[in-house]
C-alpha atoms as a PDB file:
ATOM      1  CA  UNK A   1      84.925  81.175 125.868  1.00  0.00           C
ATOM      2  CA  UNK A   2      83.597  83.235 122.669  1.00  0.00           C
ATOM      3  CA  UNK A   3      86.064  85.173 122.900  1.00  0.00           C
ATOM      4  CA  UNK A   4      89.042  82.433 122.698  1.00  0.00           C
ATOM      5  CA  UNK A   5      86.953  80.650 119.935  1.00  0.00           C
ATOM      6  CA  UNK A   6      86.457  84.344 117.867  1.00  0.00           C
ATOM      7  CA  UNK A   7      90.013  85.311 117.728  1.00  0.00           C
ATOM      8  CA  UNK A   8      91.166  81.641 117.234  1.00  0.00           C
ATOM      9  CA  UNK A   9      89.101  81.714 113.756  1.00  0.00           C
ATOM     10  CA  UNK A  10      89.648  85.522 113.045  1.00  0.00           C
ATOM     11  CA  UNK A  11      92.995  86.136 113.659  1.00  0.00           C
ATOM     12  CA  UNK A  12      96.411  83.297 112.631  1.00  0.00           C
ATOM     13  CA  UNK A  13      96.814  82.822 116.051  1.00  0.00           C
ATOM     14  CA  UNK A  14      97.572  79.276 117.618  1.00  0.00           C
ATOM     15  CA  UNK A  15      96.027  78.120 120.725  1.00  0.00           C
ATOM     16  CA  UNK A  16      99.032  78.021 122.624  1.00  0.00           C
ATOM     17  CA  UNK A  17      99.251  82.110 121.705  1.00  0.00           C
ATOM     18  CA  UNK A  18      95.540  82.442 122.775  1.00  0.00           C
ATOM     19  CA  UNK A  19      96.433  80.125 126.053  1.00  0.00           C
ATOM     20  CA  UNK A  20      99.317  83.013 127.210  1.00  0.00           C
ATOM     21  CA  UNK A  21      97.132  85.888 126.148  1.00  0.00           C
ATOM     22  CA  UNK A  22      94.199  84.596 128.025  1.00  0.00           C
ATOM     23  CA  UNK A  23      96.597  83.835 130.623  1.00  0.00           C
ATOM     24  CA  UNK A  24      98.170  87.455 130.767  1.00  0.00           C
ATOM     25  CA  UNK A  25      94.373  88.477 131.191  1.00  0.00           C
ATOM     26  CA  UNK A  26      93.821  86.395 134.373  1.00  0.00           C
ATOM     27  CA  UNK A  27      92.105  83.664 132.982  1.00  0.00           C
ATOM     28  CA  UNK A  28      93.602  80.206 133.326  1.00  0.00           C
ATOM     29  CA  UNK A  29      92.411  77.831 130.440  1.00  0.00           C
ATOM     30  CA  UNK A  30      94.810  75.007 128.866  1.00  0.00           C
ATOM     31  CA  UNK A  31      95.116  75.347 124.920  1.00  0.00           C
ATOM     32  CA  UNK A  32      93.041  71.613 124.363  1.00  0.00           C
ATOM     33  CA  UNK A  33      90.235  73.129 126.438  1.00  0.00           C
ATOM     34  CA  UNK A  34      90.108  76.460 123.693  1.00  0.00           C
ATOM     35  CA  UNK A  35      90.592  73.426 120.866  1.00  0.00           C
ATOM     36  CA  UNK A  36      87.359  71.364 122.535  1.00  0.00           C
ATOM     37  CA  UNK A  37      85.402  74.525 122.505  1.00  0.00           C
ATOM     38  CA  UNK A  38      86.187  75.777 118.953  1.00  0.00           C
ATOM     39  CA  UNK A  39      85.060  72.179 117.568  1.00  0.00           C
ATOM     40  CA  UNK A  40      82.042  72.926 119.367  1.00  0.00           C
ATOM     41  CA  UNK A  41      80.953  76.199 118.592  1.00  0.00           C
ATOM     42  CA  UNK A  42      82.486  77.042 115.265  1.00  0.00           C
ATOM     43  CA  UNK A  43      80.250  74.838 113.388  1.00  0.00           C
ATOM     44  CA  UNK A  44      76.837  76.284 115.079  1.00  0.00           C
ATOM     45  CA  UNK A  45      78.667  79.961 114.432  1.00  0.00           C
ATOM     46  CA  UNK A  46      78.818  78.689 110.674  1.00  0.00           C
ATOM     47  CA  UNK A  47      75.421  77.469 110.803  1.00  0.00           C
ATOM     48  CA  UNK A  48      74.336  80.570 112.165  1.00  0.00           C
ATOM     49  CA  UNK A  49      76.170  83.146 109.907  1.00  0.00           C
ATOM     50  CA  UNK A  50      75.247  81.281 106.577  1.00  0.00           C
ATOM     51  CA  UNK A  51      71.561  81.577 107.541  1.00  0.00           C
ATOM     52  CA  UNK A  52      71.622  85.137 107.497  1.00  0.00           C
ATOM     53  CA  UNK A  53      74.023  85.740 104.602  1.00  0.00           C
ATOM     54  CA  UNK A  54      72.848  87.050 101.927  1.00  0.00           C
ATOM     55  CA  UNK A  55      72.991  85.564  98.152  1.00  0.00           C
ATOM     56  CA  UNK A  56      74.338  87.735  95.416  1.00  0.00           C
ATOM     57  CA  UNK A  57      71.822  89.005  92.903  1.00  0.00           C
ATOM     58  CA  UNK A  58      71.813  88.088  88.599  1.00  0.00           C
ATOM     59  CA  UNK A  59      73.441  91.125  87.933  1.00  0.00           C
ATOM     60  CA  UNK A  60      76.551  92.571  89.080  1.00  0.00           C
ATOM     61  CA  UNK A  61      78.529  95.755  88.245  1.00  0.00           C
ATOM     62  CA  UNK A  62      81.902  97.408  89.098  1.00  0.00           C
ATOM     63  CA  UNK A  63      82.062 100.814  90.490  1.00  0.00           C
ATOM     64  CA  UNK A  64      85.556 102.407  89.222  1.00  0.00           C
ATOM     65  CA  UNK A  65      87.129 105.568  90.388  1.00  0.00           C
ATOM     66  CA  UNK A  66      90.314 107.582  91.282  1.00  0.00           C
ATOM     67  CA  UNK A  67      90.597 108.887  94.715  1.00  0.00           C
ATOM     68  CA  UNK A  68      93.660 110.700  96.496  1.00  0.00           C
ATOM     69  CA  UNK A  69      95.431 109.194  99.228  1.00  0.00           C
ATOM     70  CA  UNK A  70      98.345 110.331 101.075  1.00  0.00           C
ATOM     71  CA  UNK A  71      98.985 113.122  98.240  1.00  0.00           C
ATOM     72  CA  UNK A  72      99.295 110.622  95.637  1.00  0.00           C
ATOM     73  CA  UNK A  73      95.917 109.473  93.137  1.00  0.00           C
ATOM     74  CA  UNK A  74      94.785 105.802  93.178  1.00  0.00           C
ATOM     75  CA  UNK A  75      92.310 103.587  91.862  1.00  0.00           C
ATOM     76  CA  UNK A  76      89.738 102.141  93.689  1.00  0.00           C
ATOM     77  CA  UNK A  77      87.022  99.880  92.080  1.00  0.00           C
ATOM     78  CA  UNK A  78      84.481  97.735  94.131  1.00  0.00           C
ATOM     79  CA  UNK A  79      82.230  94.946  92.987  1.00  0.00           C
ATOM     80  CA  UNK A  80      78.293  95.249  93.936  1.00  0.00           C
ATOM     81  CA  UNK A  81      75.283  93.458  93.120  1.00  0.00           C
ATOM     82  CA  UNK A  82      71.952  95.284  92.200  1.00  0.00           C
ATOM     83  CA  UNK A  83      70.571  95.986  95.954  1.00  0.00           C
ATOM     84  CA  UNK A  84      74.017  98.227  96.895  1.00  0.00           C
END
């Protein structure tokens, strides 16, 4: 069931996609039964993940640097708050 419901919000699959994949896997379950339990859990997986996120700090700064990839230089910058 977590499964179903995890790559339903992680991936731009529909739930008729996740019904044949789960289906190809050897587990019969119709698409409305995967769209029942994703308005169930998905809000108490929100609930849960915002609890534990983090806030950004005050004071940000931007790391900026060239690296080398596939023989060829890019740029590569990040964003991070005080505690990276």
């Amino acid at each position: 069931m977590l499964v179903c419901v995890r790559w339903y919000a992680a991936y731009p699959l529909s739930l008729r996609n996740l019904e044949q994949m789960m289906t190809e896997r050897g587990v019969a379950v119709n698409h409305a039964t995967m769209h029942r339990w994703a308005l169930k859990i998905l809000p108490a997986l929100a609930k849960v993940f915002r609890s534990r996120k983090h806030p950004g700090g005050p004071s940000w700064r931007v790391d900026e640097t060239y690296i080398k990839v596939n023989c060829e230089w890019k740029f590569l910058y990040r964003a991070a708050d005080r505690r990276d």
